[in-house]
Protein backbone atom coordinates (compact mmCIF):
# COMPACT_ATOMS: atom_id res chain seq x y z
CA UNK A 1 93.34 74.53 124.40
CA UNK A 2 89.80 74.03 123.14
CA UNK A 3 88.94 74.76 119.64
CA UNK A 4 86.46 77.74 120.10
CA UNK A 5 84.97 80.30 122.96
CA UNK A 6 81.51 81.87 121.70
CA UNK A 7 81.13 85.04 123.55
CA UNK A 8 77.88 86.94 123.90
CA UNK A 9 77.74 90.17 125.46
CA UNK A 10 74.07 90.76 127.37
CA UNK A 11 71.69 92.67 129.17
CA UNK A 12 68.62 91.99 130.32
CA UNK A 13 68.03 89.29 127.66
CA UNK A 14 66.92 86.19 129.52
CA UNK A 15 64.50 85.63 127.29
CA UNK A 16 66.90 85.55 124.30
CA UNK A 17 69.32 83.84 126.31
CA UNK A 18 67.24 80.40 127.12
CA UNK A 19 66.43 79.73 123.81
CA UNK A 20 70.29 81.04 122.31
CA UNK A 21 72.43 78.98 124.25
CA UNK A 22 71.10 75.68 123.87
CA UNK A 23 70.40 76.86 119.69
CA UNK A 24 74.34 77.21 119.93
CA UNK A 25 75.12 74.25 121.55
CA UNK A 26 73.43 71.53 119.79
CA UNK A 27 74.85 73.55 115.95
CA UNK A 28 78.51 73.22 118.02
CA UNK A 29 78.06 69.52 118.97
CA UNK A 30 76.97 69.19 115.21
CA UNK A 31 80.08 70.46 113.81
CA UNK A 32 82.45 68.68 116.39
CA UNK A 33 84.56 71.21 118.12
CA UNK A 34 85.12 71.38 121.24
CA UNK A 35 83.71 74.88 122.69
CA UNK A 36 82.52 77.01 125.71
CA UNK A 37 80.18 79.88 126.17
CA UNK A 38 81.07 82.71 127.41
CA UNK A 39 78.50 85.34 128.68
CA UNK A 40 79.04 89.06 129.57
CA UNK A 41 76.72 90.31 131.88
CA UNK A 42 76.42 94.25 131.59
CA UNK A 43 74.06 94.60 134.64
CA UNK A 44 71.07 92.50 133.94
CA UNK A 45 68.57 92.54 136.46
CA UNK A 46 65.41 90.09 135.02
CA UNK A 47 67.58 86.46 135.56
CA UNK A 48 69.78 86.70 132.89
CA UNK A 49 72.73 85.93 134.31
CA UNK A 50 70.62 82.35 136.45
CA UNK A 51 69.53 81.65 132.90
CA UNK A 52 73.01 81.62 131.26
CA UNK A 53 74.47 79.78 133.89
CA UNK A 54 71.85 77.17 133.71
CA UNK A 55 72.41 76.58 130.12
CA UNK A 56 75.94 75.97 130.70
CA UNK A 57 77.87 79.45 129.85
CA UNK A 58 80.64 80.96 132.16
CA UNK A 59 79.44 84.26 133.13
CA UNK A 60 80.85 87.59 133.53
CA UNK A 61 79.74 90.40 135.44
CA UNK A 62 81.14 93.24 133.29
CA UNK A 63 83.62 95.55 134.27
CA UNK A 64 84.43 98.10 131.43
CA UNK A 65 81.67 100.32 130.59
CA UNK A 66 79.42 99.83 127.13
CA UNK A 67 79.51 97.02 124.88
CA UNK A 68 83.07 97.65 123.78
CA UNK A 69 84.11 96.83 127.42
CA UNK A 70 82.07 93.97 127.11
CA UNK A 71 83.31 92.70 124.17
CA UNK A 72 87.21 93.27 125.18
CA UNK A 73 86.66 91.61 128.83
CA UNK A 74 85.18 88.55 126.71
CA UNK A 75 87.67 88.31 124.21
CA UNK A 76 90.44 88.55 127.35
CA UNK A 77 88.53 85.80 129.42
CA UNK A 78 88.25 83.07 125.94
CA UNK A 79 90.14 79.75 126.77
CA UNK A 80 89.55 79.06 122.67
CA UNK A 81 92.33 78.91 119.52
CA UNK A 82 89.16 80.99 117.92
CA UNK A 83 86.67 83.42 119.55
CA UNK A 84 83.05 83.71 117.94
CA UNK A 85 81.39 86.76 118.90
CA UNK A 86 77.52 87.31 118.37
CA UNK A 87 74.47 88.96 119.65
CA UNK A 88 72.19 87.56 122.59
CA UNK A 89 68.72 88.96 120.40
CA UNK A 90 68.82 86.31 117.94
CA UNK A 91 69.46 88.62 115.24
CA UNK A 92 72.90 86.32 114.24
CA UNK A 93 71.18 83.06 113.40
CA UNK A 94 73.29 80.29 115.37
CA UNK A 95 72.86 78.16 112.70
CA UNK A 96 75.04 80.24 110.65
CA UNK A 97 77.74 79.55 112.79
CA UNK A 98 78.81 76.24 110.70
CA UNK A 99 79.27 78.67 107.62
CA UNK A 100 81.70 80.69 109.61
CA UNK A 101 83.53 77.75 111.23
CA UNK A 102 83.63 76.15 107.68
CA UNK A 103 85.46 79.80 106.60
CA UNK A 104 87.87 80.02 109.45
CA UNK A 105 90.75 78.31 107.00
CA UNK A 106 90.39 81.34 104.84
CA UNK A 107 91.05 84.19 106.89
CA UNK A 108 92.23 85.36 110.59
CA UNK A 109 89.00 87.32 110.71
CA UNK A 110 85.74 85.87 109.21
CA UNK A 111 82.65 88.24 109.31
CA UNK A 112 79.02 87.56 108.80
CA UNK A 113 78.46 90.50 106.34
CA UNK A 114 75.20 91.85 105.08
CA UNK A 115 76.71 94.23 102.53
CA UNK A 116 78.55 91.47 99.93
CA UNK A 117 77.39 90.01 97.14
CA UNK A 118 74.86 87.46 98.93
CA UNK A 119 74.49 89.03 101.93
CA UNK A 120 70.77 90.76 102.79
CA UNK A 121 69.61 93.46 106.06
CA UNK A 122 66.28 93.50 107.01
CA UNK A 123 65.59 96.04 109.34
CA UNK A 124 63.95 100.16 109.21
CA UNK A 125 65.01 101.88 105.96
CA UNK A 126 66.38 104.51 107.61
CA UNK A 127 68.24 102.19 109.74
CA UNK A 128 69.58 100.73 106.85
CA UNK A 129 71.00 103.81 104.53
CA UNK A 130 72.64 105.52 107.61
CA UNK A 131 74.44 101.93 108.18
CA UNK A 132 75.44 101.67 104.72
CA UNK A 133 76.54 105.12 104.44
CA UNK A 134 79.01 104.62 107.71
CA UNK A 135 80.43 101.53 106.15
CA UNK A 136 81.17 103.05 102.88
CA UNK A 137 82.62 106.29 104.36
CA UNK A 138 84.50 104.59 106.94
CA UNK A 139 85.46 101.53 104.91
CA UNK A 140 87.08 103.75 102.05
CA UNK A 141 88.44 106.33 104.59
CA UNK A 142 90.16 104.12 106.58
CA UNK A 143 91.28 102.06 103.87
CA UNK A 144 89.71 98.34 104.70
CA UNK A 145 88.97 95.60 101.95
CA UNK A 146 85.55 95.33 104.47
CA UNK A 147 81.61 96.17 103.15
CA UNK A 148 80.41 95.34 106.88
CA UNK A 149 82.90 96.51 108.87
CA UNK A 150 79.71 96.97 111.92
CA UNK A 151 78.59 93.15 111.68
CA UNK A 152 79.50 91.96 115.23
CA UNK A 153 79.20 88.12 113.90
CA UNK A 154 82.21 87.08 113.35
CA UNK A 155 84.94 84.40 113.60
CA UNK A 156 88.22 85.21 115.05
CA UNK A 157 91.74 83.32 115.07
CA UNK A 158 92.58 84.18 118.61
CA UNK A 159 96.12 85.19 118.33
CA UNK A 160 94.75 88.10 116.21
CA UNK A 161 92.72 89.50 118.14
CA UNK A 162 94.01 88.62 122.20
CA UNK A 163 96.99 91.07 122.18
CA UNK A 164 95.05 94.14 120.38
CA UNK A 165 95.38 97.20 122.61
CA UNK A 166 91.37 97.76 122.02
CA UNK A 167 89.96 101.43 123.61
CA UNK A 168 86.88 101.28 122.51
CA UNK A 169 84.04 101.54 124.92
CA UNK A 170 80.50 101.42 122.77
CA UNK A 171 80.22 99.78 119.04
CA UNK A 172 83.04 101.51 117.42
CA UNK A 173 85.16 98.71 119.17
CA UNK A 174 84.00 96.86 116.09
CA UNK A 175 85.77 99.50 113.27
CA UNK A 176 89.26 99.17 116.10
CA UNK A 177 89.30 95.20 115.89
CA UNK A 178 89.52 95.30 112.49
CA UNK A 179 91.81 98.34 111.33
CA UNK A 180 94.19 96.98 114.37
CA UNK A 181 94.21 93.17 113.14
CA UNK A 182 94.20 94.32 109.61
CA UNK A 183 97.32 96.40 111.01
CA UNK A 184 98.79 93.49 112.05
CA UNK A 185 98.63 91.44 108.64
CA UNK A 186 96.00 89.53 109.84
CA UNK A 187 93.59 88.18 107.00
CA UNK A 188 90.02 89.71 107.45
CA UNK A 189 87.37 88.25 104.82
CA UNK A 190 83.17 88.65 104.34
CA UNK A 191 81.46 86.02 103.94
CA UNK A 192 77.51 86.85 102.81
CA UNK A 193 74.41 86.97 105.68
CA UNK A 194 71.25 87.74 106.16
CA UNK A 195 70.18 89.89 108.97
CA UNK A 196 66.91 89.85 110.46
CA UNK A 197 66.19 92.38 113.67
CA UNK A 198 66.06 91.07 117.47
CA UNK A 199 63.78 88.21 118.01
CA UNK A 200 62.26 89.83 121.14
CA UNK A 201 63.30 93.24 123.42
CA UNK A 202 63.99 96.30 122.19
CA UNK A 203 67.83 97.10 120.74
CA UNK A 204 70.27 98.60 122.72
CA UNK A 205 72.28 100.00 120.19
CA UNK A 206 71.41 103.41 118.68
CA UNK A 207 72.34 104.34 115.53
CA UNK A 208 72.80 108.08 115.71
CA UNK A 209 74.68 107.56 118.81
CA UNK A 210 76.71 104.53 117.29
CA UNK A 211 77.75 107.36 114.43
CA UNK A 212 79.09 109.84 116.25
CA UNK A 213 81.18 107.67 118.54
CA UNK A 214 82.94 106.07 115.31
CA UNK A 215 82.99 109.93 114.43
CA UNK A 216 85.04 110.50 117.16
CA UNK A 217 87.25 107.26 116.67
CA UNK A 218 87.45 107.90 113.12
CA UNK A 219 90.68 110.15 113.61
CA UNK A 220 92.73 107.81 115.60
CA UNK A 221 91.63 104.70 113.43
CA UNK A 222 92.86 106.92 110.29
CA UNK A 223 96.50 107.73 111.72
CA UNK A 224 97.03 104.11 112.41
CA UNK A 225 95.89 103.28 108.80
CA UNK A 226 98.21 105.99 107.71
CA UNK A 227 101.43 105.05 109.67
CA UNK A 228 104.13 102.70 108.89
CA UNK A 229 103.03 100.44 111.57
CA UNK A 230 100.22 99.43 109.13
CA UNK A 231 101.17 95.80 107.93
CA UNK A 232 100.01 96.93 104.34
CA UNK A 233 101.58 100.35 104.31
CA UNK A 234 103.37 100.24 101.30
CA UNK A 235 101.31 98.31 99.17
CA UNK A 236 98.61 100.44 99.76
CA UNK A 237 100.43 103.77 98.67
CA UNK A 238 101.61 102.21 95.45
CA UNK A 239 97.74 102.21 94.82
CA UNK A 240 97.46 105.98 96.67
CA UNK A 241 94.28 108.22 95.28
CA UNK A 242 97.68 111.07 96.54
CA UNK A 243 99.11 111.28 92.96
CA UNK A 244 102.56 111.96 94.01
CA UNK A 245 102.68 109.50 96.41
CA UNK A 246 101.48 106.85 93.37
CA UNK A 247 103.64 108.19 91.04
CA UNK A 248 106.74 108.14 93.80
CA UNK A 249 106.15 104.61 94.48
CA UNK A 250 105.63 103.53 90.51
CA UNK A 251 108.41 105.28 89.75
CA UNK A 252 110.71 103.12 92.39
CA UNK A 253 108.91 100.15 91.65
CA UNK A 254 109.98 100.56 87.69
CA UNK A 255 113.36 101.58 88.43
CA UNK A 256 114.45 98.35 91.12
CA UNK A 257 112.18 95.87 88.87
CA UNK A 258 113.74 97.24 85.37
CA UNK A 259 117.41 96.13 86.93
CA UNK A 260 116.17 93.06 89.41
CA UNK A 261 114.64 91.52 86.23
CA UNK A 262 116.51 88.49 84.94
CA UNK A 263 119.06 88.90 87.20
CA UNK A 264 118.54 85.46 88.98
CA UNK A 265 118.21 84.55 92.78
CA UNK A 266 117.39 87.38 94.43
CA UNK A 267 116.53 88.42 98.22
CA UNK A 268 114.45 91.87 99.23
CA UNK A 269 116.19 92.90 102.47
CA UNK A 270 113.21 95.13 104.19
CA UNK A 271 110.74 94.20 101.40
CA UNK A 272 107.83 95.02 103.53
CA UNK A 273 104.75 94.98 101.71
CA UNK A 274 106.09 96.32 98.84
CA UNK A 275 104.44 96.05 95.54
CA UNK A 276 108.67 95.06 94.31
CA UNK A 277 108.11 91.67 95.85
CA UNK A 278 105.18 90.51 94.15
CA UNK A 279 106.84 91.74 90.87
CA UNK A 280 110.30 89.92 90.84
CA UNK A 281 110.35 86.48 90.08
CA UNK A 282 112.48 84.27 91.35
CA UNK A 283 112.71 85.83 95.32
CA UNK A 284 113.13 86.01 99.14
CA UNK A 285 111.30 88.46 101.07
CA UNK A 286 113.30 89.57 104.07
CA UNK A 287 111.89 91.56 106.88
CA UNK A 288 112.40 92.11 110.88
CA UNK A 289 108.32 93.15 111.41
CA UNK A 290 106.59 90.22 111.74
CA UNK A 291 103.14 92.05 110.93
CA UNK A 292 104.39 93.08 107.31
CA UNK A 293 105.18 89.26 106.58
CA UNK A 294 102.40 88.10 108.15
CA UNK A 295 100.72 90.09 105.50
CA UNK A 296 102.74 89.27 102.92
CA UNK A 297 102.14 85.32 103.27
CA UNK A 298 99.15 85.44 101.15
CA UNK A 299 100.43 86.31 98.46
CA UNK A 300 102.74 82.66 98.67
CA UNK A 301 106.25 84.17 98.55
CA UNK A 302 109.28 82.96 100.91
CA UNK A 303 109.29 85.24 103.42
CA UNK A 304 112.28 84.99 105.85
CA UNK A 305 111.82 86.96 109.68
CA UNK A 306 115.45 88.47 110.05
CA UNK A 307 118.20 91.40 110.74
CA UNK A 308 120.06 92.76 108.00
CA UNK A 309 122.96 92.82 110.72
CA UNK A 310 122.70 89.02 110.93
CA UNK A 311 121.68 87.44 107.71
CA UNK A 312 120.67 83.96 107.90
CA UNK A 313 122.50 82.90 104.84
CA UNK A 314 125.88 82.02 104.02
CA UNK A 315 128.23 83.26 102.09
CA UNK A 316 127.23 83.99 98.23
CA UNK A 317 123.93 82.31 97.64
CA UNK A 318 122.15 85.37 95.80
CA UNK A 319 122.85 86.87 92.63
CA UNK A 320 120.46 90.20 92.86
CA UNK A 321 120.56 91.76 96.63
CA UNK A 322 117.42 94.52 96.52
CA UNK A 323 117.78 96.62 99.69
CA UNK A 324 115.30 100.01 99.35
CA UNK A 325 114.55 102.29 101.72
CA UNK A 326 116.18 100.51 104.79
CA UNK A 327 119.29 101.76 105.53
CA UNK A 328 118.10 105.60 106.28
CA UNK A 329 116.17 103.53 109.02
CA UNK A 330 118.87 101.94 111.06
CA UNK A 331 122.22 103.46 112.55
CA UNK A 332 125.18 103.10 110.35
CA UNK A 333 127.06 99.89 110.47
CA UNK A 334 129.90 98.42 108.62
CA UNK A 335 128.27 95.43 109.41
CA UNK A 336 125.73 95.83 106.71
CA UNK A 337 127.69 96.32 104.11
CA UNK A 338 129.73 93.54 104.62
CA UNK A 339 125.95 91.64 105.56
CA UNK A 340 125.04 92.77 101.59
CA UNK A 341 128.09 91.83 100.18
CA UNK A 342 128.73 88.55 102.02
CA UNK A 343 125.51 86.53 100.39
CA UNK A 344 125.81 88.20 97.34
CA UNK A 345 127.80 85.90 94.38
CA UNK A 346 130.93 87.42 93.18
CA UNK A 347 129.47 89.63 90.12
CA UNK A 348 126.36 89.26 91.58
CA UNK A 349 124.23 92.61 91.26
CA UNK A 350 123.06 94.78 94.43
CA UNK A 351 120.19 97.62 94.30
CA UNK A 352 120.53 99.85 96.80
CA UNK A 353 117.74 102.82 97.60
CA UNK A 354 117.65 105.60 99.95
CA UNK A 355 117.04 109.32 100.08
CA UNK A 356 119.60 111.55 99.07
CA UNK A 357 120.24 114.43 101.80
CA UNK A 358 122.34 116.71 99.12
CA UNK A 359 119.21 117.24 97.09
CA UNK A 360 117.60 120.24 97.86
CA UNK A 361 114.20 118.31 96.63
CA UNK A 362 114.56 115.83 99.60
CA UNK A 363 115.66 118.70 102.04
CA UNK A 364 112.45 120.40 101.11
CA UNK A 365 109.70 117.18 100.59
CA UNK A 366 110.60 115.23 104.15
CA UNK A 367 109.48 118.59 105.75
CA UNK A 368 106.42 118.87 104.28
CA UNK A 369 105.76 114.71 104.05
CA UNK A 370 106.40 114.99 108.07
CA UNK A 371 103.75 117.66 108.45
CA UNK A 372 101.23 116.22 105.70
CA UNK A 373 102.16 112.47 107.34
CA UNK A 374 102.88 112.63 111.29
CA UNK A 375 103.93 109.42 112.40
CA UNK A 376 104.96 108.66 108.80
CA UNK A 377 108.81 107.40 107.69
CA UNK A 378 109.87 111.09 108.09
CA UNK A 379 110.35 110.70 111.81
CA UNK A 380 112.14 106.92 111.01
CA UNK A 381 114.90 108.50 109.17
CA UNK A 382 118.51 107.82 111.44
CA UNK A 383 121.11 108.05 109.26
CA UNK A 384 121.39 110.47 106.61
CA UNK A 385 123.49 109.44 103.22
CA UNK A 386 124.63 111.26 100.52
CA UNK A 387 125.27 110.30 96.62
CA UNK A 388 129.30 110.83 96.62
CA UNK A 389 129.00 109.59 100.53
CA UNK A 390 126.98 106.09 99.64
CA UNK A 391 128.80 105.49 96.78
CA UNK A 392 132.42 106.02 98.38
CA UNK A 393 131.53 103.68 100.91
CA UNK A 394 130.22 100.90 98.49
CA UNK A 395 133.08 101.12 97.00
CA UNK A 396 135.32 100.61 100.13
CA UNK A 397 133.32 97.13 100.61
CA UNK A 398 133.63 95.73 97.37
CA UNK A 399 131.07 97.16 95.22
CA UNK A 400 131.36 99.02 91.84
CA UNK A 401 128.99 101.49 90.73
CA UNK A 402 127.01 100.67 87.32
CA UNK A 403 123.99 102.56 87.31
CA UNK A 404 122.20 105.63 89.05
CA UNK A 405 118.56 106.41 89.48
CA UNK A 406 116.60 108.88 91.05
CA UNK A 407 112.50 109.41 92.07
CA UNK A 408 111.54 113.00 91.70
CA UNK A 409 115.05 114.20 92.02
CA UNK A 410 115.54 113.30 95.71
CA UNK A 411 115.45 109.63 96.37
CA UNK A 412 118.50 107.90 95.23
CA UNK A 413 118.66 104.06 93.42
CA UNK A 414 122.49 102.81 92.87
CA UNK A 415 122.91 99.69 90.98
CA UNK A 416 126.28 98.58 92.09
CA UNK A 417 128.01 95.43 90.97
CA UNK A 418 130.26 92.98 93.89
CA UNK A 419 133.78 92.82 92.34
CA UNK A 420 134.48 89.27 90.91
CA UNK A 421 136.51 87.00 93.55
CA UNK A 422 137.12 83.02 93.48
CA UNK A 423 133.76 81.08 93.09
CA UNK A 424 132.41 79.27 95.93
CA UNK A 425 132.98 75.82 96.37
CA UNK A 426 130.42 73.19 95.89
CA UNK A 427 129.73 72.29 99.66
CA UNK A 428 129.31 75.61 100.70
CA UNK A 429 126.90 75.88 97.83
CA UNK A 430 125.18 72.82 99.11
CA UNK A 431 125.41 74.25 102.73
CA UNK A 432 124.15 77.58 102.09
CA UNK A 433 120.92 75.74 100.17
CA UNK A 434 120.28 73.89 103.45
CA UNK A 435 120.92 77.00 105.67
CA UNK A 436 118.17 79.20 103.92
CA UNK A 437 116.22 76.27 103.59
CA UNK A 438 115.36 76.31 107.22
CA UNK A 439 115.09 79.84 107.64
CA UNK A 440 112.72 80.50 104.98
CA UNK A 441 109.00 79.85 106.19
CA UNK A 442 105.45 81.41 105.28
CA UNK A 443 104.82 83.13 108.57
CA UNK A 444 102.01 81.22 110.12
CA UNK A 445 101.31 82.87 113.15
């Protein structure tokens, strides 16, 4: 695989094109990749497409309609471990390509943003507050750590951006890469740029008409932000503007921290990107998405990709199992309990979270939260426990009850202690270090 495809979507820009190409070639021989350029042809009809080829590009004759099919037929042709995409008119300097390239170590997604600290537009006032006035709305509405979230300069890892089902068709396509990668726990960062408008031509791109197509996108963008499927989905509602939600996950985070706290090893079966796991100390986050630990890896926790029907540790190795809001998820087993109470020590300490069905709060708030929040962990619910239910069978695998919590009357929080049996022996000690040893890992890809 070669280190990076640069893909430049055109029309009629031959002009722009025999002077970009060979710009963008000598700054890539300069910083010692190996590369190719990729050119997608929307229909040009002045010798754009002879003067790409001449300068050494593989050229597409585009397919899709607009520059979002443009864009998606590029990204799906690049050969490259990262994809650089950037305009034909000379408005993305190709000399700032070495900053970006330089960046690429610090995020999956590396954008050439006017709108950070550093970063300068030049181009028609009016241009300019109607841009910044999309980013902001659409930035804060959709939830994105983005200022410039329609800068089409940017650095991609490939394997972020290869297998996104993209829809758009026009420059919205721009908003979609990045709420779907940022979906997917992929790393987006800014780093500051200054624009400068089209060397020569006229722009393609209209403003007003740019608006009301990420108008129209807005609503689909915002229930992916809003759905579980979101990498950073519970992270983000411990910091909700919603007040309830806020307070619901503060008030969980308090209770499971309160009793996790000192009690020693621990592991977060289903820890998602829960606030919980950045709080406890000494910890192993557990998960089967790969998108929530993919997120999770920057904040440099072990992060283990597994089942909690087939935990990949033996027998006794933690002292504190943490296992919130999973079990409601997944058919019942007897295999999970026995899972939770096989790698916890004898005395060891399990927390163990779910909603309670007998409460007539939680008979009356998953209504309303499935209304309020379609596609939201109302319609993930499976199995439906009880207080007298969940504690009778913890009980019946070799847990006794210590402690009971509850959020807002409805969610339930048992702290249940694993009856005291022989110790361990020291080789299975040694053998269970080795065992999660190997299965821990930081989630790379």
């Amino acid at each position: 695989m070669i280190d990076l495809s640069v893909v430049i979507p055109v029309l009629n820009e031959r002009e722009n094109v025999e002077r970009l190409l060979p710009r963008t070639a000598r700054v890539l021989d300069d910083v010692g990749c190996t590369y190719e350029l990729i050119v997608v042809d929307g229909g040009s009809h002045e010798g754009t497409e002879e003067a790409a080829r001449a300068a050494g590009a593989r050229v597409f004759r585009q397919q899709l309609p607009g520059y979002g099919g443009a864009l998606r037929e590029g990204l799906a042709a690049a050969k490259g471990a990262f994809i650089l995409t950037l305009d034909a008119d000379l408005s993305h300097d190709p000399d700032f390509i070495v900053k970006l390239w330089r960046a690429r170590t610090r995020g999956d997604v590396v954008i050439a943003s006017r709108y950070v600290k550093g970063g300068v537009a030049y181009m028609p006032r009016s241009r300019l507050v109607l841009s910044r006035i999309l980013n902001v709305f659409f930035a804060r509405g959709l939830g994105l750590p983005v200022r410039d979230l329609s800068s089409g300069f940017r650095l991609y890892r490939a394997a972020a951006v290869q297998n996104l089902a993209l829809e758009g068709t026009n420059f919205e396509v721009l908003e979609e890469i990045l709420v779907k990668a940022h979906a997917g726990g992929w790393r987006l960062v800014e780093i500051p740029f200054t624009y400068y408008p089209r060397d020569r031509g006229s722009s393609h791109a209209r403003v007003v008409a740019f608006g009301l197509d990420l108008l129209r996108a807005f609503f689909r963008l915002w229930k992916l932000r809003n759905s579980i499927e979101s990498a950073d989905y519970d992270e983000r509602a411990f910091y909700s503007i919603i007040p309830l939600q806020r307070w619901w996950q503060r008030r969980r985070h308090q209770v499971i921290c309160e009793w996790a706290r000192g009690a020693g090893k621990t592991l977060d079966i289903g820890c998602g990107s829960s606030i919980i796991l950045q709080s406890i100390n000494d910890v192993v986050g557990l998960d089967i998405l790969h998108n929530k630990l993919r997120y999770m890896r920057r904040y440099d926790v072990p992060l283990v990709r597994a089942s909690i029907f087939a935990l990949p540790v033996v027998d006794a190795r933690f002292d504190c199992v943490v296992c919130s809001q999973v079990i409601e998820h997944i058919p019942y087993d007897d295999v999970i309990f026995t899972e939770l109470a096989r790698v916890l020590r004898p005395g060891g300490l399990l927390i163990l979270g779910t909603p309670d069905y007998a409460t007539i709060g939680w008979r009356t708030i998953e209504p309303l939260y499935g209304f309020f929040a379609p596609g939201g962990y109302k319609d993930e619910h499976i199995t439906h426990y009880t207080r007298e239910d969940l504690i009778a069978t913890c009980r019946r695998f070799g847990f006794d009850l210590e402690d009971v919590a509850y959020v807002f009357r409805s969610e339930l929080v048992l702290a249940l202690r694993k009856r005291a049996v022989a110790a361990p022996t020291a080789d299975i000690e040694q053998r269970d270090s080795a065992a999660l040893s190997a299965a821990v890992h930081t989630v790379r890809s």
